[in-house]
Protein backbone atom coordinates (compact mmCIF):
# COMPACT_ATOMS: atom_id res chain seq x y z
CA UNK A 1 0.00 0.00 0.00
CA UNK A 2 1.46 3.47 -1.05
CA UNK A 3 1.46 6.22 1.73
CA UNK A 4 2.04 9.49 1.43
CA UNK A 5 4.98 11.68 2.62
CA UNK A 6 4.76 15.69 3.33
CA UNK A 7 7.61 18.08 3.50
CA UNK A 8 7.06 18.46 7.02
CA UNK A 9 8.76 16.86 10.58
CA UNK A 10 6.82 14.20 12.25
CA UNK A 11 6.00 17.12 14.82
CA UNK A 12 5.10 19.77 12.43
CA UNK A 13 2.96 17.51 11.05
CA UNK A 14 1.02 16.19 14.18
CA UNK A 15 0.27 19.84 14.97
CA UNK A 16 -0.70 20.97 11.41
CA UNK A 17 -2.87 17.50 11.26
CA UNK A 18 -4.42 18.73 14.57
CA UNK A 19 -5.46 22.09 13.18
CA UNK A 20 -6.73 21.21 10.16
CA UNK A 21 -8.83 18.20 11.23
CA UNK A 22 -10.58 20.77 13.57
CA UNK A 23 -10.88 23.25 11.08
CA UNK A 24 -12.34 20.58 8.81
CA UNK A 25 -15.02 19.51 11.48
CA UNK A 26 -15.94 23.12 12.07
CA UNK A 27 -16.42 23.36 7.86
CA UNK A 28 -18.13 20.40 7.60
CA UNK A 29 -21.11 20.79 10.31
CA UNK A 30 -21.28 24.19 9.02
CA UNK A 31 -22.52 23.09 5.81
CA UNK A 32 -24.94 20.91 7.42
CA UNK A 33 -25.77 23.15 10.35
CA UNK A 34 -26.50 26.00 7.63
CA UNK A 35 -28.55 23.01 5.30
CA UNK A 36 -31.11 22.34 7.39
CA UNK A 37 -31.46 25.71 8.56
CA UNK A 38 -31.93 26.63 5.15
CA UNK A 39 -34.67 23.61 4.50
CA UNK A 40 -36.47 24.68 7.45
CA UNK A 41 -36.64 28.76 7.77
CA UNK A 42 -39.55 30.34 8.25
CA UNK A 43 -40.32 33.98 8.88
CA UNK A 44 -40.87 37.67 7.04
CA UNK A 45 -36.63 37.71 6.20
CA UNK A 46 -36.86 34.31 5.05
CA UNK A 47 -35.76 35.22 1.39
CA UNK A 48 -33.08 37.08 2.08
CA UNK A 49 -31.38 34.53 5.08
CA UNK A 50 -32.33 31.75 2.87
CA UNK A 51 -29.67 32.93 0.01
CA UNK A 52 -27.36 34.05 2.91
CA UNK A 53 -27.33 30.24 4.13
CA UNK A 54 -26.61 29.00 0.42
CA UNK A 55 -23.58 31.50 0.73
CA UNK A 56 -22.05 29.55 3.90
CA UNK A 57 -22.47 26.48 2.74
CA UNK A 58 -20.67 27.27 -0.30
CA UNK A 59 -17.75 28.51 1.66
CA UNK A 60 -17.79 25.33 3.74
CA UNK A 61 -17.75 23.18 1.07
CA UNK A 62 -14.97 24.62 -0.91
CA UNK A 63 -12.97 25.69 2.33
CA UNK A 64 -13.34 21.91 3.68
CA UNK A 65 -12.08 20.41 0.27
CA UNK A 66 -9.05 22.65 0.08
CA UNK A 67 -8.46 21.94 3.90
CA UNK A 68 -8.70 18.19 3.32
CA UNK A 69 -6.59 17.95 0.98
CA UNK A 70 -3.69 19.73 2.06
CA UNK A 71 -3.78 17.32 4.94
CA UNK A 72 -3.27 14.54 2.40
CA UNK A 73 -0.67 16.76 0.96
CA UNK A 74 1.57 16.92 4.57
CA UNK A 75 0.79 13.37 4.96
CA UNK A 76 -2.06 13.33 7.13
CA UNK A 77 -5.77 11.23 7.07
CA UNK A 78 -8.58 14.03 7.27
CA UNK A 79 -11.58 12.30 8.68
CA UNK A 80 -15.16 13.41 7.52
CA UNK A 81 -17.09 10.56 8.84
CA UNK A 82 -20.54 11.52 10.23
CA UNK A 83 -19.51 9.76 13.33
CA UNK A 84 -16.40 11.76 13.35
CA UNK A 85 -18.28 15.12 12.95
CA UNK A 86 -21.38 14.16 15.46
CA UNK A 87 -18.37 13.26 18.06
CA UNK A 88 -16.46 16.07 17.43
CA UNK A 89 -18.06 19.42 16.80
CA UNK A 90 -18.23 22.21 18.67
CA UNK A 91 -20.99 23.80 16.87
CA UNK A 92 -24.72 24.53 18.50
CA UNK A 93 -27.29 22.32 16.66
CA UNK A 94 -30.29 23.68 15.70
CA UNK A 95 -33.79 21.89 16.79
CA UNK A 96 -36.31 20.20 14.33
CA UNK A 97 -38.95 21.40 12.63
CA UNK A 98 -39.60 25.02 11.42
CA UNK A 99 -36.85 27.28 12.24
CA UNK A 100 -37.79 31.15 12.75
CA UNK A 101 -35.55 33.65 10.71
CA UNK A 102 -34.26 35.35 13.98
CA UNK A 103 -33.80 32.77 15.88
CA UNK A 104 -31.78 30.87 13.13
CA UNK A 105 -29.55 34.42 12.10
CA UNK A 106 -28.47 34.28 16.11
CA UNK A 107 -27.72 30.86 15.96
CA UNK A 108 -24.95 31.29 12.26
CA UNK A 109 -23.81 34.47 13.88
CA UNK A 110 -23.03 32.58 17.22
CA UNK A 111 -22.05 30.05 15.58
CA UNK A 112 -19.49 31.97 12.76
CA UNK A 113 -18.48 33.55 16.00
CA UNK A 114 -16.85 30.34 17.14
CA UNK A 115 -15.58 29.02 14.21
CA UNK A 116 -13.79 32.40 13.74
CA UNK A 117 -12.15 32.17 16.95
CA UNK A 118 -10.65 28.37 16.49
CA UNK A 119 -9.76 29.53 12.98
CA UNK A 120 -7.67 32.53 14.74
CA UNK A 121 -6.08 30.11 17.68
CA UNK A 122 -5.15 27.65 14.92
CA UNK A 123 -3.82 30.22 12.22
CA UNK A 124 -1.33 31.35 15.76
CA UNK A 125 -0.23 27.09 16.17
CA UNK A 126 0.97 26.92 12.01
CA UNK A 127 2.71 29.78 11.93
CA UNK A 128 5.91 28.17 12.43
CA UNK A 129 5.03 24.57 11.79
CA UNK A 130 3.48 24.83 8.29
CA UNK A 131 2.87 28.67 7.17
CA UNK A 132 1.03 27.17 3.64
CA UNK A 133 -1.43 25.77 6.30
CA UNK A 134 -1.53 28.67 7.90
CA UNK A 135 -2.02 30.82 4.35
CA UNK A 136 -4.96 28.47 3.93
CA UNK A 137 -6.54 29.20 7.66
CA UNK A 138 -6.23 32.81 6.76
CA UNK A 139 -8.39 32.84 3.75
CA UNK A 140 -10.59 30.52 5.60
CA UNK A 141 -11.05 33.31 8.00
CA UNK A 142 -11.78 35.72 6.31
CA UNK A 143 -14.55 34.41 4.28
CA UNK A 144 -15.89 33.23 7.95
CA UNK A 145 -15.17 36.49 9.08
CA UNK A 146 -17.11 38.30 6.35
CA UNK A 147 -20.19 35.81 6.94
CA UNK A 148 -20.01 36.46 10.78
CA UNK A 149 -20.41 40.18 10.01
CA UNK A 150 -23.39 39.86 7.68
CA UNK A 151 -25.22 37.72 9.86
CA UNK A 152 -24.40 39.95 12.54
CA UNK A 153 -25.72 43.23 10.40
CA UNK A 154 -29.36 41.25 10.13
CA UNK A 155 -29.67 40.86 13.87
């Protein structure tokens, strides 16, 4: 069986492979988290959050891919099992059924909120272990960072 080797030290790699398997947990349960809230809203700003949600889910998907594989890249196994995700995230999940517009904009804001600040902690631990990891937590960020504040501006 082949395996794949990255540039990096056995210990830059462990710590890179740390950040971006958290990073990729966060991405992916965004894009569901942000799915169903999309299937579900309800309300008089439901047009307008509805396309917002299609926006973060975008983002998640093509942030998660990129984050993924560069972890292949340095030699690591991302994992984006369901079981993986359910056991791992960090993010609030929204109840059943209908979801109203405000309650659902607090919830992504809170929720961008949190990402944003992992994103920042782990773009601090790649700075010297892997700075083309930590390129790729940057732009990550910002796009996070960008839907935090619009979801913020329709509270």
């Amino acid at each position: 069986m082949a395996t794949i080797k990255g540039p990096l030290s056995d210990d830059a790699r462990n710590t890179v492979a740390e950040c971006l398997q958290g990073a990729l947990v966060d991405l992916i349960d965004l894009s569901l988290v942000a799915k169903q809230a999309h299937w579900n809203l309800v309300g008089s700003h439901f047009r307008s959050v509805h396309l917002q949600l299609d926006q973060v889910v975008q983002l998640a998907r093509t942030h998660m891919d990129t984050l993924a594989e560069r972890a292949v890249a340095i030699g690591a196994n991302p994992d984006g099992r369901a079981a993986t995700i359910a056991k791992s995230t960090k993010l609030a999940q929204l109840e059943s059924g209908w979801l109203e517009d405000g309650k659902v904009v607090a919830t992504i804001t809170d929720v961008l909120g949190g990402i944003s600040k992992r994103l920042y902690e782990r773009i601090q631990q790649t700075e010297e272990a892997d700075p083309v990891t930590q390129d790729l937590l940057i732009a990550v960020a910002q796009d996070v960072d960008k839907q935090h504040w619009m979801f913020q501006a329709m509270s």
